[in-house]
Structures are given as C-alpha cells and as structure tokens.
Protein backbone atom coordinates (compact mmCIF):
# COMPACT_ATOMS: atom_id res chain seq x y z
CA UNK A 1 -5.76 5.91 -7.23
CA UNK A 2 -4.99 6.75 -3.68
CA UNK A 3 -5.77 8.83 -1.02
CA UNK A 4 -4.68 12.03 -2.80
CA UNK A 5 -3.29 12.22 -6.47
CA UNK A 6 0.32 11.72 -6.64
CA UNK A 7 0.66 14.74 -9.00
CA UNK A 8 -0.38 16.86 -6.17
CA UNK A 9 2.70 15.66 -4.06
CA UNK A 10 0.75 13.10 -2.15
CA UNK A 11 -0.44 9.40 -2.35
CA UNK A 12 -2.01 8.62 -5.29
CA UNK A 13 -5.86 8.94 -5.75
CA UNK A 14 -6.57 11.00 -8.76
CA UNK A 15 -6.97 10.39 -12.50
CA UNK A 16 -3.35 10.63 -13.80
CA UNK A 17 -1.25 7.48 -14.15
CA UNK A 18 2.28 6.76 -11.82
CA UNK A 19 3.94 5.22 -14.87
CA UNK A 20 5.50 6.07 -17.82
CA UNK A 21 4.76 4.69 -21.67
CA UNK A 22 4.98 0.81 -20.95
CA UNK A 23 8.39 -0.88 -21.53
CA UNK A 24 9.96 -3.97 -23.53
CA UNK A 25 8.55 -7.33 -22.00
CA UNK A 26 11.13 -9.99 -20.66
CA UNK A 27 10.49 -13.59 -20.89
CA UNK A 28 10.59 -13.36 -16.91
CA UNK A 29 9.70 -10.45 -14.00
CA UNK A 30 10.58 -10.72 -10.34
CA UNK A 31 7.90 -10.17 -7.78
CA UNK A 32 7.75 -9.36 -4.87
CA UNK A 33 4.91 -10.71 -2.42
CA UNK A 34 3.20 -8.94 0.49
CA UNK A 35 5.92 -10.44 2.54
CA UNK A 36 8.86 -9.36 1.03
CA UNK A 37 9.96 -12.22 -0.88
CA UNK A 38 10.71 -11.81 -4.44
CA UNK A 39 10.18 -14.53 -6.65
CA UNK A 40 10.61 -15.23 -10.27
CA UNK A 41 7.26 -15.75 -12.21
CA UNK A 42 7.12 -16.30 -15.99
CA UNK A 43 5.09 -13.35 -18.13
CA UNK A 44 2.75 -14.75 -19.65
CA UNK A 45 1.73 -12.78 -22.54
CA UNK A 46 3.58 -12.05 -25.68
CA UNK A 47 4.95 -8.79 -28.00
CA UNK A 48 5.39 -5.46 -25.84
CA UNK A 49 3.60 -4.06 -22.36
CA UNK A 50 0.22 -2.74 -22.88
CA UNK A 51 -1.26 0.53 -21.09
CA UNK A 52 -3.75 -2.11 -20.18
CA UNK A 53 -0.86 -4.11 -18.19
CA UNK A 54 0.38 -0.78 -16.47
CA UNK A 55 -2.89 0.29 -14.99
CA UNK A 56 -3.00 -3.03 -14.12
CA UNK A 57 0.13 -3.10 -12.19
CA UNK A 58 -0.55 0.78 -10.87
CA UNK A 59 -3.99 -0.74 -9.79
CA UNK A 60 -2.77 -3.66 -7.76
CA UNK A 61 -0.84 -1.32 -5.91
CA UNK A 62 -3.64 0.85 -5.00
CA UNK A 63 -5.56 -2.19 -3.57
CA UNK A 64 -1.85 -2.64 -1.56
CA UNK A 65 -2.33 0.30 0.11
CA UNK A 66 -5.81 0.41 0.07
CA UNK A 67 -5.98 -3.06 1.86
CA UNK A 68 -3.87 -1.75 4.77
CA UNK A 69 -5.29 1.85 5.24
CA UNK A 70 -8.77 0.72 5.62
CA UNK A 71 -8.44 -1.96 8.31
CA UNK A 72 -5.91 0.66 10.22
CA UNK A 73 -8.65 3.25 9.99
CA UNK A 74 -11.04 1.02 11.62
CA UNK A 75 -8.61 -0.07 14.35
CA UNK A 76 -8.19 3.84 15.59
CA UNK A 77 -11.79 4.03 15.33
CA UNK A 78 -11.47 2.34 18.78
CA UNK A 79 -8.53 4.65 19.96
CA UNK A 80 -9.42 8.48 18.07
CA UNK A 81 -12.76 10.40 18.78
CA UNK A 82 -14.92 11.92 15.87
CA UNK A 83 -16.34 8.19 15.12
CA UNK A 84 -18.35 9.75 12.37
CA UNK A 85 -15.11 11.37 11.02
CA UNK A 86 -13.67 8.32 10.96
CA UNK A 87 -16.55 6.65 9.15
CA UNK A 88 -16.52 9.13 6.51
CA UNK A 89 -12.92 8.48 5.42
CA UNK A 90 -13.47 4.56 5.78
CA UNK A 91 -16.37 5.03 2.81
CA UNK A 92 -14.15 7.15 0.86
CA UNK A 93 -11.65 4.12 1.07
CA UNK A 94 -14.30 1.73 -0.10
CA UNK A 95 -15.11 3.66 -2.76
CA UNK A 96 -11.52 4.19 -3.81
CA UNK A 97 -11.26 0.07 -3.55
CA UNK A 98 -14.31 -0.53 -5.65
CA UNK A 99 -12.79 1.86 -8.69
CA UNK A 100 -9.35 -0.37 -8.46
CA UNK A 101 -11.28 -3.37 -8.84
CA UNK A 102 -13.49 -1.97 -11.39
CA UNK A 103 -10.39 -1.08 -13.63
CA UNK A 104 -8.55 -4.23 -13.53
CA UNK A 105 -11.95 -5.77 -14.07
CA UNK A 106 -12.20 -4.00 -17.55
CA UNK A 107 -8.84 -3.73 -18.45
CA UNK A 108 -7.89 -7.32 -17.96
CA UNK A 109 -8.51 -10.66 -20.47
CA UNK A 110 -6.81 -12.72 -17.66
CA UNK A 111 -9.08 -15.39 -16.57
CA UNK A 112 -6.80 -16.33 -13.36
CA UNK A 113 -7.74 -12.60 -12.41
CA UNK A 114 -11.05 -12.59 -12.99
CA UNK A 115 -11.63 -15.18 -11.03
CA UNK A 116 -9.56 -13.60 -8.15
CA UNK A 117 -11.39 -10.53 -8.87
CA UNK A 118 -15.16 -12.20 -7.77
CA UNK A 119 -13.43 -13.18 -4.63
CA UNK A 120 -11.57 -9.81 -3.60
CA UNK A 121 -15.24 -8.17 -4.89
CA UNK A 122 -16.62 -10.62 -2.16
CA UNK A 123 -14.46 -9.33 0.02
CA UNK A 124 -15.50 -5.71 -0.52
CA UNK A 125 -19.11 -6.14 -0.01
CA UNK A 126 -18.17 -7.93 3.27
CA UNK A 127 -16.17 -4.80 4.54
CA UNK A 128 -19.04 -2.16 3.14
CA UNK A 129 -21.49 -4.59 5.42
CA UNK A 130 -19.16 -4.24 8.23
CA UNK A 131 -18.75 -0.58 7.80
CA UNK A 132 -22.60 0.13 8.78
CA UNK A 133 -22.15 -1.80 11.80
CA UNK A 134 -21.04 -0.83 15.33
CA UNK A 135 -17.38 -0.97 15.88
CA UNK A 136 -16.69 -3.92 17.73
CA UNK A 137 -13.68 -6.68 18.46
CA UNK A 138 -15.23 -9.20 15.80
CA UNK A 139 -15.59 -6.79 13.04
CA UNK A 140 -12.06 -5.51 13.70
CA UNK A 141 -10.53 -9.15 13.47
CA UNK A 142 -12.47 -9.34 10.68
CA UNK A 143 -11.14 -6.36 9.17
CA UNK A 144 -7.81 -7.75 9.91
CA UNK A 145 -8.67 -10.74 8.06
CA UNK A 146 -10.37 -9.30 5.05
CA UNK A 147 -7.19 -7.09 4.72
CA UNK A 148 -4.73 -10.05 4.32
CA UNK A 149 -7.45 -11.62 1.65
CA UNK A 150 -7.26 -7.96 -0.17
CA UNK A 151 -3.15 -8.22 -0.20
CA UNK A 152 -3.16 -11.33 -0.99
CA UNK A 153 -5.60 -11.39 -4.38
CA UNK A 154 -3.65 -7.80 -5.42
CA UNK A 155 -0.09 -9.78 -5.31
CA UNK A 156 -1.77 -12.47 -7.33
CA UNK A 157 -2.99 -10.60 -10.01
CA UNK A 158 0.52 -8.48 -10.22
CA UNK A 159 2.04 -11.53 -10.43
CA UNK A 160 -0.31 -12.82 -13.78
CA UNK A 161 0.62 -9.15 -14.95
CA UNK A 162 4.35 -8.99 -14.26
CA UNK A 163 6.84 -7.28 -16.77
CA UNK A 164 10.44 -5.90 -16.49
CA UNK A 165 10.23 -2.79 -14.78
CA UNK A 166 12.90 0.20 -15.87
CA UNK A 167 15.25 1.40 -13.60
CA UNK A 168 12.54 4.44 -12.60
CA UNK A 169 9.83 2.24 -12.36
CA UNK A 170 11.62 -0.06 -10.01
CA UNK A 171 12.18 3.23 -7.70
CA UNK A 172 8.96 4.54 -8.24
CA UNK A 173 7.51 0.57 -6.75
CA UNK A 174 10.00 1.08 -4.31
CA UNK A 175 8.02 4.00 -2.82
CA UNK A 176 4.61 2.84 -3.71
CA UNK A 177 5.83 -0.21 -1.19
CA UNK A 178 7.04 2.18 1.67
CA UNK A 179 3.40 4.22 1.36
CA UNK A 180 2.15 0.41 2.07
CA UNK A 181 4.36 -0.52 4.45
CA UNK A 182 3.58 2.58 6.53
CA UNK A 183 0.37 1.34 6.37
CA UNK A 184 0.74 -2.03 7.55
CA UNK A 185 2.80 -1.18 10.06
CA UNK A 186 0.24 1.33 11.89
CA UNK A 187 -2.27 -1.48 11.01
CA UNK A 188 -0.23 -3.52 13.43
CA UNK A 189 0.61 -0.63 15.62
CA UNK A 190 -2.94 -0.15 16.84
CA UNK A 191 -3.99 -4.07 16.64
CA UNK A 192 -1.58 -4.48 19.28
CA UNK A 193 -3.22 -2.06 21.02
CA UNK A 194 -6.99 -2.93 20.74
CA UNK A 195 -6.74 -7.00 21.94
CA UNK A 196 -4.82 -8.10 19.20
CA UNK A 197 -1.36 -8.49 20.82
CA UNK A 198 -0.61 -11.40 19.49
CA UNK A 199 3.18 -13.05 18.55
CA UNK A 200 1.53 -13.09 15.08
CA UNK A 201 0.95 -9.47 14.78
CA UNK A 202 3.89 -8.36 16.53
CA UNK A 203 5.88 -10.26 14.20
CA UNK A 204 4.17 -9.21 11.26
CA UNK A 205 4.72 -5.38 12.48
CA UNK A 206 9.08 -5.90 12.80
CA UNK A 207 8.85 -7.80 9.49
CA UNK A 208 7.26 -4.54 7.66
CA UNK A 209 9.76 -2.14 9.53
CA UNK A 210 12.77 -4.41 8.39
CA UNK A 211 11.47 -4.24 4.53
CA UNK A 212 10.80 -0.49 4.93
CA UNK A 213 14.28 -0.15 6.47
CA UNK A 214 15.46 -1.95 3.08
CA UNK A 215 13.50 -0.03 0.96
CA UNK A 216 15.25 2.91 2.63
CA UNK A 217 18.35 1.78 1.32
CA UNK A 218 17.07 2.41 -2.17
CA UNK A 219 16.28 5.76 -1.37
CA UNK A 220 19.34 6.72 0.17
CA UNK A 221 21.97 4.83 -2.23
CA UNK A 222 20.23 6.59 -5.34
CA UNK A 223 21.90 9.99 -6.74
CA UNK A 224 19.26 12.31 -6.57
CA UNK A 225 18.98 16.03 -7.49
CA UNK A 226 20.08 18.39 -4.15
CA UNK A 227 16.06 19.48 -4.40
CA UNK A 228 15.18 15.83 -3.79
CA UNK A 229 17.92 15.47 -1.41
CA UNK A 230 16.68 17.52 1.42
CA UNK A 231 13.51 15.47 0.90
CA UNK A 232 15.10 12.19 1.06
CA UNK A 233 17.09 13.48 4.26
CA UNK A 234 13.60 14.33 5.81
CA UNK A 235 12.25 11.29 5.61
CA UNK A 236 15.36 9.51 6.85
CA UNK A 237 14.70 11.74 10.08
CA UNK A 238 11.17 11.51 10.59
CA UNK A 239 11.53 7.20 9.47
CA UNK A 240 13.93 7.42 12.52
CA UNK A 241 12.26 9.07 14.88
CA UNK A 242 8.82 7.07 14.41
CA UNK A 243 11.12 3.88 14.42
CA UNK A 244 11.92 5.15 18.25
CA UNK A 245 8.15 5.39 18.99
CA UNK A 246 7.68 1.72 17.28
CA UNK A 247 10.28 0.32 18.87
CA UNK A 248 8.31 0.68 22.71
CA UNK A 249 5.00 0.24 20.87
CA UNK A 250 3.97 -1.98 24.30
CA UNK A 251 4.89 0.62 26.74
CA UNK A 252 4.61 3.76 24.39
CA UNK A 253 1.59 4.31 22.64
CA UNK A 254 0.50 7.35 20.97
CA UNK A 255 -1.99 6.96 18.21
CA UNK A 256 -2.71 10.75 17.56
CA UNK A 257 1.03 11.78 17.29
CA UNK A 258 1.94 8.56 15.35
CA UNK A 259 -1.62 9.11 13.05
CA UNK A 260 0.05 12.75 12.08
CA UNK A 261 3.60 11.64 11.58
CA UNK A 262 2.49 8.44 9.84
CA UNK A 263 0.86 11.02 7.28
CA UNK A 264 4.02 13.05 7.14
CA UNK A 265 6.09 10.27 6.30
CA UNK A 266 4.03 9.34 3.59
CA UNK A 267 3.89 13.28 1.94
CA UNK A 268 7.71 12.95 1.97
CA UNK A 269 7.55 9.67 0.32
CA UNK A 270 4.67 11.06 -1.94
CA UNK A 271 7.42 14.03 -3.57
CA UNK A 272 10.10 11.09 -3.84
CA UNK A 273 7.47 8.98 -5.63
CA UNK A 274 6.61 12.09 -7.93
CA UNK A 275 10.62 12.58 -9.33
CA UNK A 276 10.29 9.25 -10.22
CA UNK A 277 7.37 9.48 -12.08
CA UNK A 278 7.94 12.61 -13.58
CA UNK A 279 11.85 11.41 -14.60
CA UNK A 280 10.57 8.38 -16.60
C-alpha cells in the first residue's frame, strides 16, 4: 500500500487491506476517471465481488497516489536540499509501485489488464532508469509524462474491475481521492515552479483543487462521531489555509512550508480514511 499503513493513521503502505468483505455486484458501477468525470461502465464479471476484485480496486488506488507522489518528489528535488534524501524516498516509491503492479498482476484473469499491466511495467522500468540519472529538465518532463501514463493505466484497470461500492466504501474512495489529489496538486505546484508554467499545468492544478473542494463536501455533509468531528474540522482549516498559499502559487512560493502542510493534510485525511474503514 502507501506511504505508511493506513491502520497506523496514515496513508496506506502496509499489509492490511482498506476494504471491508466484498459486496453484492450490480450489473453497472460508476467511475470516476483521473479527471473527475464519472462515467458508467458495465461489470463485467458475474456472481458476487471477489477479494481478488477488492485488492484490485485498493491496488489501483495505490498506483493513483503512487503516480503523483513520485513525479512531485522529483520536481522538489530541484527546489529542497538533501538530494540523496530525496533519492532515497523516490526508491522507496518505486518499490512500493512495483508491489501494486505485482498484485494486480497475480490477482487478476483480466486480459484487458494484463495487457495494460506490460505497458504501466514499461513505464516503471523507465522511471527506475531515470531515477539513477542526474536531475535534470528532460527527466522531470518526463516524469511528468510517465505520471499521466501511470494514472491513466490505474483508471483503466479500475474501470475492467468496477463494482457497486457501499455507502462506506464510497467515503472511504472519497478520501483515498483527496490523498491523490493532494498529490497532484503539489505535483503541479512545483512544475510551475521548475519551467513548467504552462496554461496546461496551471489548469490541471485548479481542476484538482475544484474536485478536492468537492470531495470536501463529502466530508463535511457526512454525520460523523464528535471524535471524528474535530478531525474533519482540522482539515477544513488547514485545506483552507493551503488553498490561500495555492491560490498566489506565481507570486508565493514556498515548497518547504507547503511540503510539511501537504503531509499534514494528508494525516488528517489518513484518520478520516481509517473510520471508514474500520466502520464497514
């Protein structure tokens, strides 16, 4: 999983699984793409949800986050000192990627994802090559690049692996997607800021603010506990106060304070992510 296991109040990285027992399958499952748009897709296999399907699911997520962490990491590498520090935690991420991959790879008998799988395994071994290279301008728009191809193959295969999610499952997506929209959006924070300031990315960066702002709307119009409540009012603060910061990304930029209160923001969203999971 990612990052740090979910269990332990953070993002998920460890060995136990975000979802409940898996539910009844519906003829149909909305999903929704890297770009916020929900479609409907037909499921295509037949009885009841298999464990298989859910770590399926829980992995494509994984690769989500995954996808946007690693090319942000190698953007700050440009901005935040300790290089080797930085280095460290990008091969940790690789390794993380390769184990998602690897578990959809022999969990699935999908051959649509298979054959996405050989190109997102592609991908990988194009980002490990650029990872023992020196940090320059082309391997950072190529990070950029193999990031998108990463998102995009993960949506894919959730798609040929889509099922009816519960009401807790739904909230418990609903902050695996703000964990990956932080991501993107400090992805896009510091690619404006390294020669990337392009209407593309800027664009790209407002459009992942907007769905995390709608995603906050989940959060705050669901009833929870008055233990989960001062969480949820936390984040609402700190989502604020970054949005403030993100707002004059062009004339305000401040990758150290945003790095730490990008990881705050995602703890908080981490304990909202764990009542879910634990209230399946």
């Amino acid at each position: 999983m990612i990052k740090k296991a979910l269990l332990a109040g953070c993002v998920a990285m460890g060995t136990a699984s975000l979802w409940a027992s898996p539910s009844a399958l519906q003829p149909q499952a909305e999903v929704t793409a890297s770009d916020g748009n929900t479609t409907v897709v037909e499921v295509k296999k037949e009885g009841v949800v298999t464990r298989g399907d859910v770590k399926i699911i829980e992995a494509t997520e994984n690769i989500r986050f995954l996808s946007q962490q690693m090319a942000k990491e190698y953007l700050y590498l440009f901005l935040v000192p300790n290089p080797e520090e930085a280095k460290g935690r990008l091969k940790e991420l690789l390794i993380t990627l390769a184990d998602n991959l690897r578990s959809i790879a022999v969990t699935t008998k999908d051959q649509d994802t298979k054959d996405i799988l050989e190109f997102l395994s592609y991908s990988k071994d194009q980002i490990a090559q650029i990872f023992t290279e020196k940090v320059n301008e082309e391997n950072a728009a190529l990070m950029l690049d193999y990031s998108e191809t990463l998102l995009e193959g993960a949506d894919s295969i959730a798609a040929a692996h889509a099922y009816e999610f519960t009401k807790e499952e739904h909230m418990l997506i609903i902050t695996k997607k703000m964990e990956y929209l932080i991501e993107r959006i400090m992805k896009y924070y510091a690619a404006l800021h390294v020669g990337f300031d392009t209407p593309t990315n800027e664009s790209q960066m407002r459009e992942a603010i907007a769905k995390f702002d709608e995603n906050m709307k989940s959060i705050e119009s669901y009833e929870y506990p008055e233990e989960i409540v001062s969480v949820e009012r936390e984040i609402v603060r700190a989502w604020r106060a970054n949005k403030v910061f993100l707002s004059r990304s062009k004339a305000l930029f401040i990758p150290k304070l945003m790095l730490l209160s990008t990881e705050s923001l995602e703890s908080l969203t981490a304990k909202i992510a764990l009542y879910h999971n634990q209230n399946q």
